[in-house]
Protein backbone atom coordinates (compact mmCIF):
# COMPACT_ATOMS: atom_id res chain seq x y z
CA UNK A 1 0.00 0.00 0.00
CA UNK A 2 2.61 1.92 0.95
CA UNK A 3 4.19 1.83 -2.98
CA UNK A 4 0.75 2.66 -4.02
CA UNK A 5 1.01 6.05 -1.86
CA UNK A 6 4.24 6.87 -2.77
CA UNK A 7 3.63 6.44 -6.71
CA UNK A 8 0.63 8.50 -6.84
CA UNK A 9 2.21 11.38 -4.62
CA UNK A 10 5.34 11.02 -7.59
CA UNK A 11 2.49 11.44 -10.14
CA UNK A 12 0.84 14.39 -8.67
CA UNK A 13 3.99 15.94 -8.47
CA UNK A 14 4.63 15.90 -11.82
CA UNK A 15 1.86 16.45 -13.10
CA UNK A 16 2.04 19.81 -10.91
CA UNK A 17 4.95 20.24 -12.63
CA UNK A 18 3.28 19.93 -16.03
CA UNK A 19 0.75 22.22 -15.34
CA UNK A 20 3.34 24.99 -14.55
CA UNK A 21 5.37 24.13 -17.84
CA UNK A 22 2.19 24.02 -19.51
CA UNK A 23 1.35 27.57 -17.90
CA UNK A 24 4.54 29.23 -18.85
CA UNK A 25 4.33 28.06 -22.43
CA UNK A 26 0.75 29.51 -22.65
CA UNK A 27 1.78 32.73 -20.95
CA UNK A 28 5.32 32.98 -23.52
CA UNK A 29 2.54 32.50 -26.15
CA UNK A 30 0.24 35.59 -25.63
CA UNK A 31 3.22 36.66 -24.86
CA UNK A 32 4.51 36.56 -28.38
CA UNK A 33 1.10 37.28 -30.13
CA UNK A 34 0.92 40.27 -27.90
CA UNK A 35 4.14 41.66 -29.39
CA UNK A 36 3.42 40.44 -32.95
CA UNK A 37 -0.08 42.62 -32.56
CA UNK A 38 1.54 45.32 -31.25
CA UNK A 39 4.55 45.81 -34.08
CA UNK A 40 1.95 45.58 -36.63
CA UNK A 41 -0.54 48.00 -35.15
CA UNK A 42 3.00 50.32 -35.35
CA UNK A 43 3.84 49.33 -39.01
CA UNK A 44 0.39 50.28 -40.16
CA UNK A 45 0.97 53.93 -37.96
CA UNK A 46 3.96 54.54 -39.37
CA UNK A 47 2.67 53.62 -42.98
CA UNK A 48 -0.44 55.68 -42.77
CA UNK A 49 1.45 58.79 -41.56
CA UNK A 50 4.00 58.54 -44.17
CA UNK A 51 1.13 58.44 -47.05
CA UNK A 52 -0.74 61.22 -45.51
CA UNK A 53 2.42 63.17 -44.54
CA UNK A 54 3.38 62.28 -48.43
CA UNK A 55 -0.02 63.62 -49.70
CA UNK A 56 0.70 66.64 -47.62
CA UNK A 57 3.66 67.29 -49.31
CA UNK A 58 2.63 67.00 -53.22
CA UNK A 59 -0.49 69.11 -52.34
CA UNK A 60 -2.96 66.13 -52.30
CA UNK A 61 -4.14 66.84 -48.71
CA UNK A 62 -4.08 70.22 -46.82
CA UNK A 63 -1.81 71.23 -44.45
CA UNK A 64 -3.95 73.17 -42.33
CA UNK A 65 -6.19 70.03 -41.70
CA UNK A 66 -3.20 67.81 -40.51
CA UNK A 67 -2.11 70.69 -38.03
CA UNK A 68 -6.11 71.15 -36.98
CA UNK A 69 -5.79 67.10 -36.83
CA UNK A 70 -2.35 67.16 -34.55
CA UNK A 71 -3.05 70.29 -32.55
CA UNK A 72 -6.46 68.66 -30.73
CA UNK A 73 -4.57 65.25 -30.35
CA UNK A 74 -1.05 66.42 -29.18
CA UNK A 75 -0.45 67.68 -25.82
CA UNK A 76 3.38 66.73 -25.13
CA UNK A 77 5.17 69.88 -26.26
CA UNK A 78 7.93 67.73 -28.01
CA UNK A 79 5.48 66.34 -30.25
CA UNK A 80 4.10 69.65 -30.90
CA UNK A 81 6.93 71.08 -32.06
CA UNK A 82 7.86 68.04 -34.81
CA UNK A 83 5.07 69.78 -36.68
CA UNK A 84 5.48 73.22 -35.69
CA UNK A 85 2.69 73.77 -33.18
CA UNK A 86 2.80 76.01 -30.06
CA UNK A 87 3.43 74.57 -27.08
């Protein structure tokens, strides 16, 4: 009986210990996909604002509404200066 005990406490541990690797590699995975989301949510930023900063620039889009657009969303004074805004 005492075997018996002994081999089902050795199985519980492990299978403890499973359940933690199992835990970790779930966590390293939305992990991962968390990152993955978040570096293309900044490619398509950076993409958008070089076409519409590129628009700007050969006239296709006006100036004034980009700096209407950035002066109500930028409040950090460094960011209001990249496009020439007061602080």
């Amino acid at each position: 009986m005492l075997k018996n005990d002994e081999r089902i406490q050795a199985l519980e541990v492990k299978l403890k210990q499973l359940e933690v690797r199992h835990q970790r590699k779930e966590a390293r995975t939305r992990s991962v996909a968390g990152k993955r989301a978040r570096g293309e949510e900044l490619r398509r930023k950076i993409l958008a604002g070089a076409v519409l900063l590129s628009k700007v620039e050969t006239g296709e889009f006006e100036r004034r509404i980009l700096n209407e657009w950035m002066a109500k969303a930028l409040s950090r004074p460094e960011d209001r200066e990249l496009f020439g805004l007061e602080k």
